[in-house]
N, C-alpha and C. Protein backbone atom coordinates (compact mmCIF):
# COMPACT_ATOMS: atom_id res chain seq x y z
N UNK A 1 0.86 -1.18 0.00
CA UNK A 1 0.00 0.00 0.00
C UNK A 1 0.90 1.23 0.00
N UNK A 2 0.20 2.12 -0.69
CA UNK A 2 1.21 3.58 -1.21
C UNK A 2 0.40 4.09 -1.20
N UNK A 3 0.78 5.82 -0.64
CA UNK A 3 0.02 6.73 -0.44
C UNK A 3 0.90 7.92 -1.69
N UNK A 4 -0.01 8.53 -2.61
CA UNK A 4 0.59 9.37 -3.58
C UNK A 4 -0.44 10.56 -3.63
N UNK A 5 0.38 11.60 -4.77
CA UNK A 5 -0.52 12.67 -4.91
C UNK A 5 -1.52 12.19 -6.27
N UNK A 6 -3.00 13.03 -5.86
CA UNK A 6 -3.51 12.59 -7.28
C UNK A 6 -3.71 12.94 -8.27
N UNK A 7 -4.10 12.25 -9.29
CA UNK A 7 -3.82 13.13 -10.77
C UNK A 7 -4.57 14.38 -10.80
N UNK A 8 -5.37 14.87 -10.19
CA UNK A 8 -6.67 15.97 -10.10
C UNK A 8 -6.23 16.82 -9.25
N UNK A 9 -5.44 17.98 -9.89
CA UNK A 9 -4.89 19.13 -8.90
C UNK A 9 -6.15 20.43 -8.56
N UNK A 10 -6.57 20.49 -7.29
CA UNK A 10 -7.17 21.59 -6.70
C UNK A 10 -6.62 22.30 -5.40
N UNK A 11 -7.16 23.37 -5.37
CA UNK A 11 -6.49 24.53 -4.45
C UNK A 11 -6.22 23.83 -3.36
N UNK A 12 -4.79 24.38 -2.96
CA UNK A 12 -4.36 23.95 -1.43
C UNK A 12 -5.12 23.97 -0.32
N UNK A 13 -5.18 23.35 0.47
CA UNK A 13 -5.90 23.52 1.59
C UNK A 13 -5.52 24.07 2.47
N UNK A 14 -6.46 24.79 3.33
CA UNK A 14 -5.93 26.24 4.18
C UNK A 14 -6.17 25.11 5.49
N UNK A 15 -5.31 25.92 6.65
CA UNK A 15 -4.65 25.31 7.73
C UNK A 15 -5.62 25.93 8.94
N UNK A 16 -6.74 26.99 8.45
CA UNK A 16 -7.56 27.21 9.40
C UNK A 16 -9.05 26.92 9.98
N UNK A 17 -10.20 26.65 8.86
CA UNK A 17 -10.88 25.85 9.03
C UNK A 17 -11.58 24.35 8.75
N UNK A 18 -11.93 23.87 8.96
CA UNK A 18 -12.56 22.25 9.14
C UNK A 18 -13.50 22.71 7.80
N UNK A 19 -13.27 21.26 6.92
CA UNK A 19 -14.45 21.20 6.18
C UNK A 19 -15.93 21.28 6.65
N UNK A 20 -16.53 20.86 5.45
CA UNK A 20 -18.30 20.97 5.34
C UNK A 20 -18.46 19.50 4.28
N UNK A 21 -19.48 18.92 4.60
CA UNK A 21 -19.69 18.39 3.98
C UNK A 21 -21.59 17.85 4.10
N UNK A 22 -21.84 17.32 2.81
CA UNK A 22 -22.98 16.69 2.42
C UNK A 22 -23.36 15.79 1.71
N UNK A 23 -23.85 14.31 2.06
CA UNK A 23 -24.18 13.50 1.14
C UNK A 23 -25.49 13.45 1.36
N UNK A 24 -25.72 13.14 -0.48
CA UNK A 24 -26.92 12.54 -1.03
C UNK A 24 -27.46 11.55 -0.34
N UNK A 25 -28.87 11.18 -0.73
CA UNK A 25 -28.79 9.60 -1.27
C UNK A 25 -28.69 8.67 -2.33
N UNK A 26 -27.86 9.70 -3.36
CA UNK A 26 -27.49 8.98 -4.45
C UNK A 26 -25.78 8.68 -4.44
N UNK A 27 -25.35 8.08 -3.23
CA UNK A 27 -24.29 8.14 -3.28
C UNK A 27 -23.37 9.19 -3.71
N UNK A 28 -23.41 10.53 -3.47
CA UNK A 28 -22.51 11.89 -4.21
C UNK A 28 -22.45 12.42 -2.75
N UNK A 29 -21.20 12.90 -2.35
CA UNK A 29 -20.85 13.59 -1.51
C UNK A 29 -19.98 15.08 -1.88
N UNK A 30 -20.60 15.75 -1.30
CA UNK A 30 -19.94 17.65 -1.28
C UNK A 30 -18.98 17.73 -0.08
N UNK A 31 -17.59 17.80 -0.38
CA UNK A 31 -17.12 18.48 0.82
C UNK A 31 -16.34 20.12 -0.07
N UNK A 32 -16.93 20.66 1.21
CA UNK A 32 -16.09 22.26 0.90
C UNK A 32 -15.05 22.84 1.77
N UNK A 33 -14.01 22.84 0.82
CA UNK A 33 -12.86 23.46 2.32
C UNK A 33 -12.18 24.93 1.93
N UNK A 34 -11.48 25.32 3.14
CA UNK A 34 -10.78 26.47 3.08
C UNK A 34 -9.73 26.39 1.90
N UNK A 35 -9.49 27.36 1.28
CA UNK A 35 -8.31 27.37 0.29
C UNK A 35 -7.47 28.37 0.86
N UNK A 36 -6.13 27.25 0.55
CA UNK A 36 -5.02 28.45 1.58
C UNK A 36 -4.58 29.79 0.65
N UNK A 37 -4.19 30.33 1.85
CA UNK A 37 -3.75 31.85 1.25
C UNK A 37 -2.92 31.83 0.01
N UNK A 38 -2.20 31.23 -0.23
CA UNK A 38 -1.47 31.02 -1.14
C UNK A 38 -1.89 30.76 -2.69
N UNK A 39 -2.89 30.07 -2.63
CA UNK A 39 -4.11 29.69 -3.84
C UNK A 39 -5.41 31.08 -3.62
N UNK A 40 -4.81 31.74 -2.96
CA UNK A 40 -6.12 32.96 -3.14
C UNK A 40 -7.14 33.10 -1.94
N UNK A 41 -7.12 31.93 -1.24
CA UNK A 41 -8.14 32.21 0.08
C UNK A 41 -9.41 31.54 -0.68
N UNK A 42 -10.71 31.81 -0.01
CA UNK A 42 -11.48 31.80 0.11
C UNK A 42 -12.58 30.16 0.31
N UNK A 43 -13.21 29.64 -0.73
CA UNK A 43 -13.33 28.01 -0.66
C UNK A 43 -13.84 27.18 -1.67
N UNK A 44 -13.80 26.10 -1.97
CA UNK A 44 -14.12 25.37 -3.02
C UNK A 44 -14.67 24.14 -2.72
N UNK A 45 -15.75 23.66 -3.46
CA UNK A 45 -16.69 22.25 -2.95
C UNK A 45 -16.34 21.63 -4.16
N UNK A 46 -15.88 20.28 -3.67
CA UNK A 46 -15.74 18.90 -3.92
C UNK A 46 -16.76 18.05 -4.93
N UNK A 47 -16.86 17.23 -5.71
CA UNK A 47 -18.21 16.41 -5.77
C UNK A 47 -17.73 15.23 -5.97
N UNK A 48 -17.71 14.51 -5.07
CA UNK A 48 -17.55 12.85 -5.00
C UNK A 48 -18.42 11.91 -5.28
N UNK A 49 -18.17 11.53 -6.63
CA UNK A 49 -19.57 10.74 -7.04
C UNK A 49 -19.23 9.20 -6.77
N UNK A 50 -20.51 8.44 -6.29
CA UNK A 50 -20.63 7.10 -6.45
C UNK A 50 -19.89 6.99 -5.12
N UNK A 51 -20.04 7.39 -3.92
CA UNK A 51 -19.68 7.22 -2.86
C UNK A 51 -20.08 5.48 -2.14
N UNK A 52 -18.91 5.09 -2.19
CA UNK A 52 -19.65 3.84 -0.95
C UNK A 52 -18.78 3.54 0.28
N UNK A 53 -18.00 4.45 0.45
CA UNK A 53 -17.38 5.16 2.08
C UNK A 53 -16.90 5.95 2.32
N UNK A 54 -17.51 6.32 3.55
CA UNK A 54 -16.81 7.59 3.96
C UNK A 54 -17.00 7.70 5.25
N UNK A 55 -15.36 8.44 5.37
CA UNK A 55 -15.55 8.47 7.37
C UNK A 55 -14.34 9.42 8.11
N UNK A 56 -14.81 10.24 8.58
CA UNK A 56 -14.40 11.57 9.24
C UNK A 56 -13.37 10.88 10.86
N UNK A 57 -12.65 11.16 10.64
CA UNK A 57 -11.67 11.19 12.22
C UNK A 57 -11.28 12.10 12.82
N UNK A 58 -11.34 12.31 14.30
CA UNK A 58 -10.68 13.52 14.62
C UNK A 58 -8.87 13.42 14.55
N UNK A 59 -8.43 13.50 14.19
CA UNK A 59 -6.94 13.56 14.10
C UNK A 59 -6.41 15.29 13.88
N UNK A 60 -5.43 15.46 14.90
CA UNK A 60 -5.19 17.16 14.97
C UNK A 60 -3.72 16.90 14.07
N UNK A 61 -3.38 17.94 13.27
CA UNK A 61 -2.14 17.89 12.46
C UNK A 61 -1.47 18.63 13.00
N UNK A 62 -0.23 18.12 13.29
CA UNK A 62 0.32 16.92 12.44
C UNK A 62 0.86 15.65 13.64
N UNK A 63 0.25 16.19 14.88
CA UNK A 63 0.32 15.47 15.87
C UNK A 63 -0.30 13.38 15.80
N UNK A 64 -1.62 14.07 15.17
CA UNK A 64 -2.22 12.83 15.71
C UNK A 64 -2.36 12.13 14.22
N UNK A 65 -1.72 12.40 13.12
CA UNK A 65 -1.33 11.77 11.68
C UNK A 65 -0.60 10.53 11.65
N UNK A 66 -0.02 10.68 12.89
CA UNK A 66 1.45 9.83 13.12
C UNK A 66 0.39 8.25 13.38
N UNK A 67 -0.51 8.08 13.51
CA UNK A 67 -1.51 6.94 14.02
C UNK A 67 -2.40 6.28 13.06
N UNK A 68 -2.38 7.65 11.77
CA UNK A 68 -3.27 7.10 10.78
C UNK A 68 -3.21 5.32 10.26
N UNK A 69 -4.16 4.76 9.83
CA UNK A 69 -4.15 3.47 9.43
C UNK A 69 -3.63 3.21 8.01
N UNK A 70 -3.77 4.32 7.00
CA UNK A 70 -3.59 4.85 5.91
C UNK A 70 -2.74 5.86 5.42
N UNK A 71 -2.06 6.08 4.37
CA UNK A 71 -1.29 7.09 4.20
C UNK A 71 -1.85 8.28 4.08
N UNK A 72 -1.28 9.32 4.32
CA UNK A 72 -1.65 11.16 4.65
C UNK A 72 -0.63 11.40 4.62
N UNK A 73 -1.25 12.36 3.87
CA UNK A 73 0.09 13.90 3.86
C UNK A 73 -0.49 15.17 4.84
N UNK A 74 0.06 15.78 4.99
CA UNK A 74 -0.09 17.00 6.31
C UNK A 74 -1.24 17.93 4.96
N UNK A 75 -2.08 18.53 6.02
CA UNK A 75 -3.36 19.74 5.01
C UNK A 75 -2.96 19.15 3.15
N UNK A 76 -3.29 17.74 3.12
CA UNK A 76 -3.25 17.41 1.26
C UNK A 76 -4.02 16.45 1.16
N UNK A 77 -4.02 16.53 0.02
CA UNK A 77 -5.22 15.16 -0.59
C UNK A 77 -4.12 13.58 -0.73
N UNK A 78 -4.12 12.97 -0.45
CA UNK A 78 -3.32 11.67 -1.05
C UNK A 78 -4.58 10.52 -1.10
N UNK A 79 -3.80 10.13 -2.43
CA UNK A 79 -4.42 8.79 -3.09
C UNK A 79 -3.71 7.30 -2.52
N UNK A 80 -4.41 6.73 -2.31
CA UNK A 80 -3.84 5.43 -1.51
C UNK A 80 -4.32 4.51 -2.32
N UNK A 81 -3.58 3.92 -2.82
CA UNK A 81 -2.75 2.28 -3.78
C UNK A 81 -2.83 1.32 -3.30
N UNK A 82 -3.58 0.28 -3.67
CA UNK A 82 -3.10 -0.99 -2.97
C UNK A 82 -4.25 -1.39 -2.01
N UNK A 83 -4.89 -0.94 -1.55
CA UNK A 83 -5.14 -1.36 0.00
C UNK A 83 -6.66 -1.62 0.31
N UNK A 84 -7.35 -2.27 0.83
CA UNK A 84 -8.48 -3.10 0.65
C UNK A 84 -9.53 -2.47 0.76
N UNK A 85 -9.16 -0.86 0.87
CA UNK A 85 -11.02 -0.32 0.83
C UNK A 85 -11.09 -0.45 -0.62
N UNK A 86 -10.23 -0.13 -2.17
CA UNK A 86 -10.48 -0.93 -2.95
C UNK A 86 -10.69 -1.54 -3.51
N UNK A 87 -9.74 -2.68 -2.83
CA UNK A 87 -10.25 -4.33 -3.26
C UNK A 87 -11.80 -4.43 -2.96
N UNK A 88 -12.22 -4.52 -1.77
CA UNK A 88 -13.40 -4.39 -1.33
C UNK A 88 -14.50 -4.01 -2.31
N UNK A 89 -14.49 -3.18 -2.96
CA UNK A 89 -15.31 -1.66 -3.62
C UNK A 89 -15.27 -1.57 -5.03
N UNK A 90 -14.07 -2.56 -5.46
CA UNK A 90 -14.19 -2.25 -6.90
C UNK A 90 -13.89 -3.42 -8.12
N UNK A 91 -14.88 -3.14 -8.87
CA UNK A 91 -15.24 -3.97 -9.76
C UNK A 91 -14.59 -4.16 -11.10
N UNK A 92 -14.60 -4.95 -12.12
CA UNK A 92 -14.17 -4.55 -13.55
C UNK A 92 -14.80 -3.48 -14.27
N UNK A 93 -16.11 -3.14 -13.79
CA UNK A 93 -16.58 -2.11 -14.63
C UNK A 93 -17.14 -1.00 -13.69
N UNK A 94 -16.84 -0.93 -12.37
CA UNK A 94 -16.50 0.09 -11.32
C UNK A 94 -15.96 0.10 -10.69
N UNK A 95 -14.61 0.67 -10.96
CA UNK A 95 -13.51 0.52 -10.25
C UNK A 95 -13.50 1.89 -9.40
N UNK A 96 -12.79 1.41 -7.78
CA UNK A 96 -13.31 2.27 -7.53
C UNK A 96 -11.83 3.45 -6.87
N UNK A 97 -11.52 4.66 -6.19
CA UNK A 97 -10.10 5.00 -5.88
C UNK A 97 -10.76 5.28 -4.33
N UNK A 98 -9.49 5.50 -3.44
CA UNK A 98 -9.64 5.30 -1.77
C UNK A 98 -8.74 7.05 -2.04
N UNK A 99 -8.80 7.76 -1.09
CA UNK A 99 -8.30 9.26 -1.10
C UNK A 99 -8.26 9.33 1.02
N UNK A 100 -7.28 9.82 1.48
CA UNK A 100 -7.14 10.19 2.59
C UNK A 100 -7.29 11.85 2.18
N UNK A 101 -7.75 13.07 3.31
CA UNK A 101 -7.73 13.77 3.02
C UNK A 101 -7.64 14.33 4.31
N UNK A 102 -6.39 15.38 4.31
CA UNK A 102 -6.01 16.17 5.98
C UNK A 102 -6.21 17.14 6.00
N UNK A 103 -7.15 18.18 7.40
CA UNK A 103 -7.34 19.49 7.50
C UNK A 103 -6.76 19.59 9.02
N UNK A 104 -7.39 20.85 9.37
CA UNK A 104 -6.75 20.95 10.64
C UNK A 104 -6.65 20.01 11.53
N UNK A 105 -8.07 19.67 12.00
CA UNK A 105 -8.37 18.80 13.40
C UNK A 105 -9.58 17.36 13.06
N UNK A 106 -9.03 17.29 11.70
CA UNK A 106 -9.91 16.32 10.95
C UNK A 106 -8.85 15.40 10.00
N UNK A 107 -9.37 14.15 9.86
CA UNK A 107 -9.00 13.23 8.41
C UNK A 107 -10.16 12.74 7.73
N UNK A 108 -10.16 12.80 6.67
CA UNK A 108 -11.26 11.88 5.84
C UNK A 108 -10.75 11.24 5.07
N UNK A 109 -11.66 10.03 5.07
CA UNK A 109 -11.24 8.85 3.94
C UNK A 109 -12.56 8.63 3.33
N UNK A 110 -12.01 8.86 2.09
CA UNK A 110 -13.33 8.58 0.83
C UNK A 110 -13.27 7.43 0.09
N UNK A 111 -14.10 6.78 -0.44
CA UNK A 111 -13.75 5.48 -1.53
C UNK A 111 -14.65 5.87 -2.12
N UNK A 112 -14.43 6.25 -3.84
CA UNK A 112 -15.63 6.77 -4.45
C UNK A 112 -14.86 6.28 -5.95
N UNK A 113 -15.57 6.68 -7.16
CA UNK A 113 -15.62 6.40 -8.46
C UNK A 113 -15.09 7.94 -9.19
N UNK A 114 -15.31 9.23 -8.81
CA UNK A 114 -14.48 9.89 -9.78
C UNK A 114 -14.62 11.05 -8.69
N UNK A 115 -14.04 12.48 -8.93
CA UNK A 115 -14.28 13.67 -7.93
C UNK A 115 -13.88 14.52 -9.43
N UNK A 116 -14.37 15.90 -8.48
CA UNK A 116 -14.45 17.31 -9.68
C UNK A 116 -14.88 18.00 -8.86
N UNK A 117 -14.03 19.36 -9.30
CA UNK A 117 -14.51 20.92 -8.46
C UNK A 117 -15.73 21.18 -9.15
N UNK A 118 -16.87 21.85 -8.46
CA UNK A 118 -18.12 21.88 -8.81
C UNK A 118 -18.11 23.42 -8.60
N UNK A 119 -17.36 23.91 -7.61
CA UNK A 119 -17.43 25.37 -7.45
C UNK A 119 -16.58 25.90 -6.48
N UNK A 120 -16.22 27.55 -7.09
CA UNK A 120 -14.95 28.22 -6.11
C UNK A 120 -15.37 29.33 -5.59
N UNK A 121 -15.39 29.77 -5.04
CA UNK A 121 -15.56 31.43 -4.01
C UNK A 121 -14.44 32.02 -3.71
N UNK A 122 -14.27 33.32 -3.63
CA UNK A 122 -13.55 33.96 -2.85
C UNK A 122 -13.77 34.56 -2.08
N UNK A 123 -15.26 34.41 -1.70
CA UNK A 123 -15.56 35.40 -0.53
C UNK A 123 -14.68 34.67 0.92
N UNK A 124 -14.98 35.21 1.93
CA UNK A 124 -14.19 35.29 3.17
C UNK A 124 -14.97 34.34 3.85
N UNK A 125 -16.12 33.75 3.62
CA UNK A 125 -16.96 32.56 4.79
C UNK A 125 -16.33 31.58 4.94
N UNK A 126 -17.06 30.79 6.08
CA UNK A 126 -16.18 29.42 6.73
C UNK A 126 -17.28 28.16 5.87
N UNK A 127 -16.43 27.40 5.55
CA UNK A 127 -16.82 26.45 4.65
C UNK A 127 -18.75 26.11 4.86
N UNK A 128 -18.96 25.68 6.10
CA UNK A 128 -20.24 25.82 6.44
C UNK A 128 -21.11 26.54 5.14
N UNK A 129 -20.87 27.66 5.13
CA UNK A 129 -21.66 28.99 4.77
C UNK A 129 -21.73 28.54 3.53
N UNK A 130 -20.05 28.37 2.82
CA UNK A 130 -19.79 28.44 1.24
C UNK A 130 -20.70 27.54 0.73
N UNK A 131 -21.04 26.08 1.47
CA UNK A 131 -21.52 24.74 1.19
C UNK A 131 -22.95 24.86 1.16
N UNK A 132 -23.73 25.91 2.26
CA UNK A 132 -25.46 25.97 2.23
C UNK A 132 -25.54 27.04 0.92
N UNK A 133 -24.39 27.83 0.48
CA UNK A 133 -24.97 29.29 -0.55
C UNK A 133 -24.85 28.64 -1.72
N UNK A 134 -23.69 26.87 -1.70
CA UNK A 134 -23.79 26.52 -3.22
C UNK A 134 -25.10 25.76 -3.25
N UNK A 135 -25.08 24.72 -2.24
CA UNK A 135 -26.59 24.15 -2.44
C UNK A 135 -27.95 24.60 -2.39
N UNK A 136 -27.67 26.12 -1.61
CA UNK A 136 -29.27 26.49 -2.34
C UNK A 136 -29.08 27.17 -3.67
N UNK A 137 -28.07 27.69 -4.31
CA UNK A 137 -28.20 28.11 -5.45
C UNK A 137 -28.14 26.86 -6.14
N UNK A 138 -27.36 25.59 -6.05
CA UNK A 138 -27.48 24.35 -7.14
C UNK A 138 -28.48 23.17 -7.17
N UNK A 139 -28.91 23.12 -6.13
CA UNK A 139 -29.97 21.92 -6.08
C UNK A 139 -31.46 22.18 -5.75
């Protein structure tokens, strides 16, 4: 098992607030996070389609990383290779990818079928906010 970066480059993740997130019941999950200063600030939501896990940990960075079960990188997305939430999950004709993902005082692990930025802001709100102003304007 290998933990790498993935082919799908989006804005860095900012080191100050905790995602947002929302799933369907069509298996599609929204998470929206801070974008670090460096990429411009403000925030951008996720769309994780064909979700069939997902699961939030409290882990504080870069303290409590050191425990993960899975590979992580410090505030990054890494793709993890190899390792049986895959096997598990994926088929010849849905195959599926496993993603660790680190914020401040959080980890998530996704196992889903494809992801794409759905939308960016620059206003100044905390992900919360960015995530209820895209879904009542998109759904």
């Amino acid at each position: 098992m290998e933990g790498r970066p993935p082919d799908e480059s989006f804005p860095q993740i900012g080191t100050i607030e905790d995602p947002a997130y929302f799933k369907d019941c069509h298996r599609n999950l929204l998470l929206c996070y801070d974008i670090a200063p460096v990429d411009g600030g403000g925030n951008v939501v996720l769309e994780f389609r064909d979700v069939v896990y997902f699961e939030e940990n409290p882990n504080n960075a870069p303290e409590g990383l050191c425990h993960a079960k899975y590979p992580v990188r410090l505030w990054d997305f890494t793709e993890v290779v190899g390792s049986d939430r895959t096997d598990r999950w994926s088929t010849q004709y849905f195959p599926r990818r496993f993603w660790t993902i680190s914020f401040n005082d959080s980890m998530v692990e996704v196992v889903f079928s494809s992801v794409r930025q759905v939308h960016l802001t620059r206003e100044p709100i905390d992900p919360d906010a960015a995530l209820l102003e895209y879904l009542c304007a998109h759904r």
